[in-house]
N, C-alpha and C. Protein backbone atom coordinates (compact mmCIF):
# COMPACT_ATOMS: atom_id res chain seq x y z
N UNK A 1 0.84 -1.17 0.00
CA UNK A 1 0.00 0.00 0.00
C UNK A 1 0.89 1.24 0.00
N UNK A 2 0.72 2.56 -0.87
CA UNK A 2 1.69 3.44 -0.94
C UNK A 2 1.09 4.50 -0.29
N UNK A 3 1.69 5.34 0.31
CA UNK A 3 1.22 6.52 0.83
C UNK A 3 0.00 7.00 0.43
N UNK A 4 0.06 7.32 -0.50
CA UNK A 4 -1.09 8.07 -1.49
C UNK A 4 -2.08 7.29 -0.59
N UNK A 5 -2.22 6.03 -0.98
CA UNK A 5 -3.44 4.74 -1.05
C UNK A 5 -3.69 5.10 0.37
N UNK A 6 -2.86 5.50 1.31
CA UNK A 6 -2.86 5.14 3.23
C UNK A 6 -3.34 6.43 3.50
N UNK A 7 -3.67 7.97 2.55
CA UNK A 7 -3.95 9.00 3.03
C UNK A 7 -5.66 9.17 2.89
N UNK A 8 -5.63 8.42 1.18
CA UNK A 8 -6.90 8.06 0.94
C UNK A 8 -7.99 7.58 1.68
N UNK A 9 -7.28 6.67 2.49
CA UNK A 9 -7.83 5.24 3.24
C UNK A 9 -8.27 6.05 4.45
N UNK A 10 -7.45 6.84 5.36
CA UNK A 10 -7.70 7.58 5.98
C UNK A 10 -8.63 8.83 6.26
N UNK A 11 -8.67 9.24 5.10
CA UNK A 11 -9.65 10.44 4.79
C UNK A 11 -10.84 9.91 4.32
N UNK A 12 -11.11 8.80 3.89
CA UNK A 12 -12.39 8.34 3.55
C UNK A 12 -12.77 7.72 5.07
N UNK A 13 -11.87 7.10 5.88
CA UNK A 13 -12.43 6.82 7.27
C UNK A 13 -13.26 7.79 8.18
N UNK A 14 -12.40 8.64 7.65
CA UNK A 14 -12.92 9.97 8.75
C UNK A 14 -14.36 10.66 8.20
N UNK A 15 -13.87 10.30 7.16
CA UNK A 15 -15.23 11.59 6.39
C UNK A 15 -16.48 10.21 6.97
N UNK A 16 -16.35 9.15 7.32
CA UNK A 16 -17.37 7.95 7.54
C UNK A 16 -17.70 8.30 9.60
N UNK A 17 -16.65 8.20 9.69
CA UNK A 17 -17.07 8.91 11.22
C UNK A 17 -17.65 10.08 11.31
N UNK A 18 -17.39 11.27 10.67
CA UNK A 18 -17.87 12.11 10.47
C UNK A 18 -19.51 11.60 9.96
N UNK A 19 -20.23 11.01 9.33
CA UNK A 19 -21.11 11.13 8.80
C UNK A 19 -21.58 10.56 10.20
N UNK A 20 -21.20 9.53 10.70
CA UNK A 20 -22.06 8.98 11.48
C UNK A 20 -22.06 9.45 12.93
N UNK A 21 -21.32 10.64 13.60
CA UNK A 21 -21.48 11.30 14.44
C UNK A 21 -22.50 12.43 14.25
N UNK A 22 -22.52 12.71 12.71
CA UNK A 22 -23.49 13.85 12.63
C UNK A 22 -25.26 13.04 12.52
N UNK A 23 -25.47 11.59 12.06
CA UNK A 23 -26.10 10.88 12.42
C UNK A 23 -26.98 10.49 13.98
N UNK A 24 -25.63 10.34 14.79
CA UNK A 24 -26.08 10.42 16.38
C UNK A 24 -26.80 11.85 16.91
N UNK A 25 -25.94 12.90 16.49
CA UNK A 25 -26.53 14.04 16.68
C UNK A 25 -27.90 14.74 15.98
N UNK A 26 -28.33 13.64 15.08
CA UNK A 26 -29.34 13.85 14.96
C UNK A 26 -30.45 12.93 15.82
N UNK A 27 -30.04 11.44 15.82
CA UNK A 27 -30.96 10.65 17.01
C UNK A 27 -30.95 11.76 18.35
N UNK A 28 -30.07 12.54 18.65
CA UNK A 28 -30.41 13.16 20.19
C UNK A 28 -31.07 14.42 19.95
N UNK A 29 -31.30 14.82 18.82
CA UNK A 29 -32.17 16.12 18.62
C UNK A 29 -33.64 15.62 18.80
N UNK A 30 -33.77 14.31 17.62
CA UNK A 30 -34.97 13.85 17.61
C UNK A 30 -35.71 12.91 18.98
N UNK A 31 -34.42 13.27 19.61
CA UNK A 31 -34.97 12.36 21.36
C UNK A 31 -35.43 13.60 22.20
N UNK A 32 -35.00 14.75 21.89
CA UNK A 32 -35.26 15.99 22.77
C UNK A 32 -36.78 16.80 22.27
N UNK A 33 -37.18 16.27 21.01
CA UNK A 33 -38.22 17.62 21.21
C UNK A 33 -39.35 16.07 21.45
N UNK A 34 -40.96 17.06 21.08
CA UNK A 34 -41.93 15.85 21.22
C UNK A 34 -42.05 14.88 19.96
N UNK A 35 -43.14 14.04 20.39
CA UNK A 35 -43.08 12.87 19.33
C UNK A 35 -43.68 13.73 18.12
N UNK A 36 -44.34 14.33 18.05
CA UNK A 36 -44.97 14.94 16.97
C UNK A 36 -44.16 15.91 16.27
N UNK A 37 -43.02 16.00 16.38
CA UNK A 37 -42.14 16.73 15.78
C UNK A 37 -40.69 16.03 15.46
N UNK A 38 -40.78 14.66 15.65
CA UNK A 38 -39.47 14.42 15.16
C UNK A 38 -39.35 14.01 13.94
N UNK A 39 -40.55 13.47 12.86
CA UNK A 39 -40.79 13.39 11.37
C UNK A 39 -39.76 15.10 10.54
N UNK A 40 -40.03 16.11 11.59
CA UNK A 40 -39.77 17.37 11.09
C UNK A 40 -38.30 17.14 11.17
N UNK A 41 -37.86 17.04 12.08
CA UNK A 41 -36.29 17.19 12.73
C UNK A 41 -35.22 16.02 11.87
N UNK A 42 -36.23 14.40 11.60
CA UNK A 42 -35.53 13.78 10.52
C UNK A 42 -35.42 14.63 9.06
N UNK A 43 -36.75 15.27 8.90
CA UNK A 43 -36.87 15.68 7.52
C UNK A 43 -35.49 17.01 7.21
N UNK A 44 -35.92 17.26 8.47
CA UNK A 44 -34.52 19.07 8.44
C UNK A 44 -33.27 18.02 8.34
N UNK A 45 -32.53 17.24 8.99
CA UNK A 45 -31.59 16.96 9.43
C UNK A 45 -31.23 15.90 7.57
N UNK A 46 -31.78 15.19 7.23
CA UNK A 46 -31.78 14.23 6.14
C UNK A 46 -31.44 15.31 5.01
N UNK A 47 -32.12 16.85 4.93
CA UNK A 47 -32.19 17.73 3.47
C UNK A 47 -31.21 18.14 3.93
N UNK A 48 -30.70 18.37 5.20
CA UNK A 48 -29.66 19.48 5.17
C UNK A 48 -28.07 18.20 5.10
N UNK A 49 -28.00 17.16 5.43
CA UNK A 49 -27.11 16.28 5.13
C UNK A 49 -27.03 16.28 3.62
N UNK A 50 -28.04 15.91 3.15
CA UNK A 50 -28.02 15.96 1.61
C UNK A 50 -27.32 16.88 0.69
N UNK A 51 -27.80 18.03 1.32
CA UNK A 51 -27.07 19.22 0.41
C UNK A 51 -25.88 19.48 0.85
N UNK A 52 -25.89 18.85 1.75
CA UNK A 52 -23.69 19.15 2.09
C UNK A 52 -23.63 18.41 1.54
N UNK A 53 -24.21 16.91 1.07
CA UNK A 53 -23.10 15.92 0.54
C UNK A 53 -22.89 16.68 -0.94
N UNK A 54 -24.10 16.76 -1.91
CA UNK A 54 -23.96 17.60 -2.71
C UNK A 54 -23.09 18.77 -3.04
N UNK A 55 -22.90 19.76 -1.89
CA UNK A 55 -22.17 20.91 -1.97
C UNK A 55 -20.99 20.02 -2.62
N UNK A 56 -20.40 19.21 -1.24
CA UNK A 56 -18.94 18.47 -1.31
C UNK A 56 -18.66 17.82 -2.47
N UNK A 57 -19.48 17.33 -3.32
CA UNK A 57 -19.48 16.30 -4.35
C UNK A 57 -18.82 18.14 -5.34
N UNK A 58 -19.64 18.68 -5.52
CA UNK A 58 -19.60 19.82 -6.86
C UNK A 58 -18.07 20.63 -6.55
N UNK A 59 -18.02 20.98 -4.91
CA UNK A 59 -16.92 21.84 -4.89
C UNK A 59 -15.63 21.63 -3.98
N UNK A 60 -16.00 20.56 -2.82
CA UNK A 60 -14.76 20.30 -2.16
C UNK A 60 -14.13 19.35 -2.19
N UNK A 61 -14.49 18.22 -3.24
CA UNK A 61 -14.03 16.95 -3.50
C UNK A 61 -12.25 17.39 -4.46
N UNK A 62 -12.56 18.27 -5.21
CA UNK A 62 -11.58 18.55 -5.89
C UNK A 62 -10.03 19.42 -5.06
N UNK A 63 -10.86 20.08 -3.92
CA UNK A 63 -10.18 20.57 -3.27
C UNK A 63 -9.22 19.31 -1.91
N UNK A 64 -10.06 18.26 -1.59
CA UNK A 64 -9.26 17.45 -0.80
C UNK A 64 -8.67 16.42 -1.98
N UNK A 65 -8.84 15.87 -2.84
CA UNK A 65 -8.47 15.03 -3.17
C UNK A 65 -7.38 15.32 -4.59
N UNK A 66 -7.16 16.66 -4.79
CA UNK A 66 -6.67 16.70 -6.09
C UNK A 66 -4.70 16.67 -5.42
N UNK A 67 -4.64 16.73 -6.67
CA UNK A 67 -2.86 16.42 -6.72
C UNK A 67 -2.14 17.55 -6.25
C-alpha cells in the first residue's frame, strides 16, 4: 500500500465517522423535542445532510483530493 493509497484510506475513514457522528446528533435532537415533531427534525436533518453531501461532491471533492 503506498502513501497516497494510506492517506486516501484515511480520509475516507474519517469523512465515515464524520457522517455517522453527525447521524447520532441527529438521534439526540430527535430524542429531545416531542413525538410529533421528530418526522420534522428527521426531515430538516436528512435535506440538510443531503445538500452538504452535494455541496462536497460539486466543490470540495476537488479541493481534498486533487494532486
Amino acid at each position: 500500500m503506498t502513501s497516497e493509497d494510506q492517506q486516501s484510506s484515511v480520509t475516507v475513514v474519517c469523512g465515515l465517522l464524520v457522517t455517522l457522528s453527525y447521524l447520532g446528533l441527529l438521534l439526540v435532537e430527535a430524542g429531545s423535542v416531542r413525538r410529533k415533531n421528530v418526522s420534522t427534525v428527521f426531515t430538516r436533518g436528512f435535506t440538510c445532510f443531503s445538500i452538504s453531501v452535494v455541496i462536497f461532491w460539486v466543490c470540495g471533492y476537488a479541493f481534498a483530493f486533487s494532486p
